[in-house]
Each structure stands twice: as C-alpha cells, then as structure tokens.
Protein backbone atom coordinates (compact mmCIF):
# COMPACT_ATOMS: atom_id res chain seq x y z
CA UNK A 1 -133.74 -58.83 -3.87
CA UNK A 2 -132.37 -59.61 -7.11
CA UNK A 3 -135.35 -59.59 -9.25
CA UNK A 4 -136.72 -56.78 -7.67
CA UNK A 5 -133.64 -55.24 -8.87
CA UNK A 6 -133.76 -56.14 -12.02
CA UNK A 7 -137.22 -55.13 -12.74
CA UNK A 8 -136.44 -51.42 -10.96
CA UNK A 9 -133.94 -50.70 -13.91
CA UNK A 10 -135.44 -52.62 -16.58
CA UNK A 11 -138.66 -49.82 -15.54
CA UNK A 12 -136.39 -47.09 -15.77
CA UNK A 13 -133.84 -47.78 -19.26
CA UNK A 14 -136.23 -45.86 -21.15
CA UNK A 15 -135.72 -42.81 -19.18
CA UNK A 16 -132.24 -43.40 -17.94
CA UNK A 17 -129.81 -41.59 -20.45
CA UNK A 18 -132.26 -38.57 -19.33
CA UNK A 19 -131.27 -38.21 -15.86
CA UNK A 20 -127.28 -37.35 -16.62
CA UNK A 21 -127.06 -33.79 -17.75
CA UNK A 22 -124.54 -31.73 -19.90
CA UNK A 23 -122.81 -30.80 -16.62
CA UNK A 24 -122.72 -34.40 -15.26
CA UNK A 25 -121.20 -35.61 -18.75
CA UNK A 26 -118.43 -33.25 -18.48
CA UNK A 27 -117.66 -34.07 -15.11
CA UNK A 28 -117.44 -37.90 -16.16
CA UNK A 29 -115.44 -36.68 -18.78
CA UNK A 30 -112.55 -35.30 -16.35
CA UNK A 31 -112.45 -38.05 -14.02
CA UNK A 32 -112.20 -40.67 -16.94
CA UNK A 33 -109.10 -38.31 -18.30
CA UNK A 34 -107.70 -39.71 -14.25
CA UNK A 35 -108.46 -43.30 -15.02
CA UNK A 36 -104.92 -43.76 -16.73
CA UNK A 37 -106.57 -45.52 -20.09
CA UNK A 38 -104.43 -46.39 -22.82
CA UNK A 39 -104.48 -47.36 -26.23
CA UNK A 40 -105.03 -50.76 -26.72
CA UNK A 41 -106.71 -51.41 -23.52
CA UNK A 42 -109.33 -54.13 -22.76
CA UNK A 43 -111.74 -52.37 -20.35
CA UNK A 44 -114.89 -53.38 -18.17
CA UNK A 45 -117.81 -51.75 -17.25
CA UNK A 46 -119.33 -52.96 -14.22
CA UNK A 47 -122.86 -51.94 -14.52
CA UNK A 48 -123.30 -49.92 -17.57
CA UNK A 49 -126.82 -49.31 -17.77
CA UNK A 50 -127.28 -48.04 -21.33
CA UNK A 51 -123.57 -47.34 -21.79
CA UNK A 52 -123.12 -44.16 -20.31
CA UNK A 53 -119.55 -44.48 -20.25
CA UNK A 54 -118.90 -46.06 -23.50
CA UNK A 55 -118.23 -43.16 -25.40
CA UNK A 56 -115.07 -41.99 -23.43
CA UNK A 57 -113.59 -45.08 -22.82
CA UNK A 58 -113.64 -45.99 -26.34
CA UNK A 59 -112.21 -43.26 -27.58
CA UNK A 60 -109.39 -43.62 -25.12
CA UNK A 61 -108.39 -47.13 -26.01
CA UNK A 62 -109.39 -46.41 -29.47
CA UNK A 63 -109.91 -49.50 -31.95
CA UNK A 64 -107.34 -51.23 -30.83
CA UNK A 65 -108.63 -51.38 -27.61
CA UNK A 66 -112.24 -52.81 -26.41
CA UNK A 67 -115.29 -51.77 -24.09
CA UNK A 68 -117.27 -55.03 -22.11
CA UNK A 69 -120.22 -53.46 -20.84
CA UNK A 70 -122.01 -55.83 -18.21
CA UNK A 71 -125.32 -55.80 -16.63
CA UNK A 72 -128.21 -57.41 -15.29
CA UNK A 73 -130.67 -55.36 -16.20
CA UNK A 74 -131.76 -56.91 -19.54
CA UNK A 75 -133.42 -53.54 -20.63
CA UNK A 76 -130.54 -51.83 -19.92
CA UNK A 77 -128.53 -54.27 -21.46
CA UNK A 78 -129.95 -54.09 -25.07
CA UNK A 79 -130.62 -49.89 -24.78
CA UNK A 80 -127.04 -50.06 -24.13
CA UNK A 81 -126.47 -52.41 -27.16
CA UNK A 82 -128.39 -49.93 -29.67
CA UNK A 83 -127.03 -46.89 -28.06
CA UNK A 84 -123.55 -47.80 -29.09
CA UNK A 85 -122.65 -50.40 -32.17
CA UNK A 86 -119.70 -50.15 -32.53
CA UNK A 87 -117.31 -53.08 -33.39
CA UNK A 88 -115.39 -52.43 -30.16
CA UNK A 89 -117.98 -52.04 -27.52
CA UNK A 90 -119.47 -54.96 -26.76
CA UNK A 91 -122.70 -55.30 -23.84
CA UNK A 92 -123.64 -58.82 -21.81
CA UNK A 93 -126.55 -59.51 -19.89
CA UNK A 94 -124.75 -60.42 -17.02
CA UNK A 95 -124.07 -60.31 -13.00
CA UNK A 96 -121.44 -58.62 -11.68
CA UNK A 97 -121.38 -61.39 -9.40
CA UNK A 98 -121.07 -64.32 -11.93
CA UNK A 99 -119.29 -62.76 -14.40
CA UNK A 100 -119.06 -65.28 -17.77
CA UNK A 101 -115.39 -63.92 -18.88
CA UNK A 102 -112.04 -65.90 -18.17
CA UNK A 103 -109.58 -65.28 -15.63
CA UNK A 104 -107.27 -62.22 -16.46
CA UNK A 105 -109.07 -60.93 -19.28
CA UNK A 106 -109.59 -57.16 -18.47
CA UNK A 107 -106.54 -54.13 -18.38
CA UNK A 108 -108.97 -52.18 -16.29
CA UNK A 109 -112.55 -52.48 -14.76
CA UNK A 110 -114.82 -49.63 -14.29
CA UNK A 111 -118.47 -49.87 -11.88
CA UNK A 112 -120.01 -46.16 -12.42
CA UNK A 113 -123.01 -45.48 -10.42
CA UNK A 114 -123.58 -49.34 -9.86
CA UNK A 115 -121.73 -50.94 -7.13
CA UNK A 116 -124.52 -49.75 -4.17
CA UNK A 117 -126.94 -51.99 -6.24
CA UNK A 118 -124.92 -55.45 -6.61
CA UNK A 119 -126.48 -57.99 -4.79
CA UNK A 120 -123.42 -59.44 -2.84
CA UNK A 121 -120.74 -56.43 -2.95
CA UNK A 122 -117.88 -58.80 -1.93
CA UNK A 123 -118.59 -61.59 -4.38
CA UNK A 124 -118.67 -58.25 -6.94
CA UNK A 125 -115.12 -57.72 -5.88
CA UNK A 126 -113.54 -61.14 -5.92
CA UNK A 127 -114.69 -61.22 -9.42
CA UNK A 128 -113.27 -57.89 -10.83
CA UNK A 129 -109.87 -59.10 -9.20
CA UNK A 130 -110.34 -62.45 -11.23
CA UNK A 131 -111.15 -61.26 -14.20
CA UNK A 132 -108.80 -58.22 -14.37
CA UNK A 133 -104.97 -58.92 -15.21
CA UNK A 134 -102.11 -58.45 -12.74
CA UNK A 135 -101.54 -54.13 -12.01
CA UNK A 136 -105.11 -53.92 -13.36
CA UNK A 137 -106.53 -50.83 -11.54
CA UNK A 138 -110.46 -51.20 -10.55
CA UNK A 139 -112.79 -48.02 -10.14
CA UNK A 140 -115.67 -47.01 -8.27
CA UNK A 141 -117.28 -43.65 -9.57
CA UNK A 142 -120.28 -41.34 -8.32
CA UNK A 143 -120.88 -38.00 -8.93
CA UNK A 144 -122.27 -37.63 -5.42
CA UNK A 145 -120.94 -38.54 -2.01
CA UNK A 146 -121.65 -41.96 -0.31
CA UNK A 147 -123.75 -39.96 2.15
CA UNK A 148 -125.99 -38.74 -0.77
CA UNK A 149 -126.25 -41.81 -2.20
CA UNK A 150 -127.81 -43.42 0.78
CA UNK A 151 -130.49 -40.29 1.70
CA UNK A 152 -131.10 -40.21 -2.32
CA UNK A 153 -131.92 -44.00 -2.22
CA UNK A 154 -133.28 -43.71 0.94
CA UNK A 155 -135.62 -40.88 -0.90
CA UNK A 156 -136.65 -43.13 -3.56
CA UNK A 157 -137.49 -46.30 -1.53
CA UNK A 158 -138.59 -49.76 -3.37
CA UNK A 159 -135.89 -52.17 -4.49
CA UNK A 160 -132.82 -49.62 -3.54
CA UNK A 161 -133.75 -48.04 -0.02
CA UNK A 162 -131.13 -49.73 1.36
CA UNK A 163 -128.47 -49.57 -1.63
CA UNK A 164 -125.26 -47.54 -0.08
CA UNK A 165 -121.76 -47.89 -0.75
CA UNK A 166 -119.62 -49.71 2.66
CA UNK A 167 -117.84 -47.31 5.37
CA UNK A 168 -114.54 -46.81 4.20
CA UNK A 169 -113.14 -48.86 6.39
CA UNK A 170 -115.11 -51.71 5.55
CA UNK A 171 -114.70 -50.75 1.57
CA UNK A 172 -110.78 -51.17 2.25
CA UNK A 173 -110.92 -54.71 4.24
CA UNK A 174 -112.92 -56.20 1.07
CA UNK A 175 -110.73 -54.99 -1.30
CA UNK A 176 -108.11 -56.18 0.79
CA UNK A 177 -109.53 -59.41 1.07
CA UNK A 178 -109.76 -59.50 -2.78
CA UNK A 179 -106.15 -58.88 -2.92
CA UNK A 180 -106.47 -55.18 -3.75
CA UNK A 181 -103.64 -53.05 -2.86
CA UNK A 182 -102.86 -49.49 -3.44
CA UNK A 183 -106.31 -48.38 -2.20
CA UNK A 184 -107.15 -44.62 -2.59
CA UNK A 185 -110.89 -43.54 -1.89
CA UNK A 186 -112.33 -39.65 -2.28
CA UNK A 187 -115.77 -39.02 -0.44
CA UNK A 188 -116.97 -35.66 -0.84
CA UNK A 189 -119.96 -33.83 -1.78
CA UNK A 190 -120.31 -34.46 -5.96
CA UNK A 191 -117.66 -36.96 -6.01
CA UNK A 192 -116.94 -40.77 -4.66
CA UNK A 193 -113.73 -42.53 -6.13
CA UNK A 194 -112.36 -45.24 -5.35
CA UNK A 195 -109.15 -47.08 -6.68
CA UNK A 196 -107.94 -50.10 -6.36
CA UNK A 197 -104.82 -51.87 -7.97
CA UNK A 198 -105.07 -55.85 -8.57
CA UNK A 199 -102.50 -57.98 -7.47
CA UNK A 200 -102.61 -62.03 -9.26
C-alpha cells in the first residue's frame, strides 16, 4: 500500500500545483488567517506535496519563524524544494508515520489534503502529538467534505479508492488516544477542519 502510494503522487507532482485554482488559493488563504500563527512560530506540514501551503505560513511566522514541509512522495518532495527556497522553509522526504524530528519540536502542525492517504492514520497522530510542543494546536484541512473525499477517491480508483478521512466519532477517540484535547471538527460541503490541541 505504501509504495503504491508513493508512486501515485510521485506520477502526479508534475501536474499537481495545477489542480488548486485561484478560488481554492483564496479559500486556503482564509482558513490559514483561523490557524492562530504567530511570529516566530516553528510550523509542520504534514504532507505538503509541492508546498502548497508554504507561502502563507511563511509569511505568517515570518523569518523568525520556520516551515518543515514533510512527505513521502520523493517527487513531491524535491518540486516542493524548488518551488520554494527560501532560508526558512525547509522540505524532508519523510513519513508522517516515522517522522525523523525530536520530541517537542513543532508550535503547530498542519496535514492539508493528506491525512486520507497516510498509511496508518493513528501512528500519523501519535507522532504529530510527539513532535509538537505542549498547547501545540494540530490541523486537518480540505476544501471538500469527508463525504466528497471518499466518492472523489472512490472516482479515481488505484492506490487511493479507499483513502477517506475516519467518522467523527472515530476521528475524536484517536485524537483522544493521542492525548488531544479541545477537539473541534467542521464537515460540510467545501470545507473539513479539524482541530486539535496537544497536551505533553
């Protein structure tokens, strides 16, 4: 499952930055104004792809702060490298599951448009808690509902026919588990959010 993975978005890095649209941008643009990012901030993006993100949130925690970018798509990975070189914005070829930063490191984590394709969603979790600092708040973003992310996967078949994003109920007992409190989740048609505050 996981190299399948892989090799479905290193097919599709090329293309990717193509599929967001003027509208979409601005709508990522609001809800990052909600994410409560300050200067100075040391923030992680769960899944970047080629760094969609990584213009707002650096410009949020300015250059005192810094952007990790993670994932396991190696294409991905370096598009998201070129895409942005900047001296605080830094990408690793990583797993969201075996992520290779210490404990505590992070003010804030971020997984846009990625956590329906990690390969063990609870392992995911337990590792933004231990890499995120104590009040760190964790975020799961979509610009569609978790209903139209499963019939859009569903759509496109291969490697992510099965991707989805857990009932909410389920969602809430492994961020629980995790030691996630203060959990707030918005399901609706062109939005999922969910928000999470880490306790040490």
């Amino acid at each position: 499952m996981h190299d399948e993975h892989q090799g479905f978005f290193d097919a599709l890095a090329a293309e990717w930055d193509l599929m967001f649209t003027s509208e979409d941008l601005e709508r990522l643009s609001r809800i990052v104004d909600r994410l409560g990012l300050k200067r100075g901030m040391e923030v992680l993006d769960l899944g970047c792809g080629t760094g969609i993100l990584f213009d707002m949130l650096r410009r949020k925690v300015t250059a005192t702060g810094s952007v990790t970018g993670v994932d396991f798509s190696y294409q991905m990975a370096q598009r998201a490298h070129r895409n942005f070189p900047f001296n605080n914005v830094n990408v690793v070829d990583a797993d969201a599951i075996n992520l290779p930063f210490a404990d505590s490191s992070f003010d804030m984590a971020v997984a846009f448009s990625a956590f329906p394709h990690f390969s063990d969603q609870q392992k995911a979790i337990d590792e933004a808690h231990r890499v995120l600092r104590d009040w760190a708040r964790f975020y799961i973003i979509h610009l569609t509902s978790s209903r139209e992310i499963s019939r859009i996967h569903h759509k496109i078949g291969g490697a992510v026919e099965h991707d989805g994003i857990p009932a909410e109920k389920q969602l809430r007992t492994m961020l629980n588990t995790s030691k996630f409190t203060d959990i707030s989740i918005e399901d609706h048609h062109g939005l999922y959010l969910a928000i999470a505050q880490n306790r040490r």
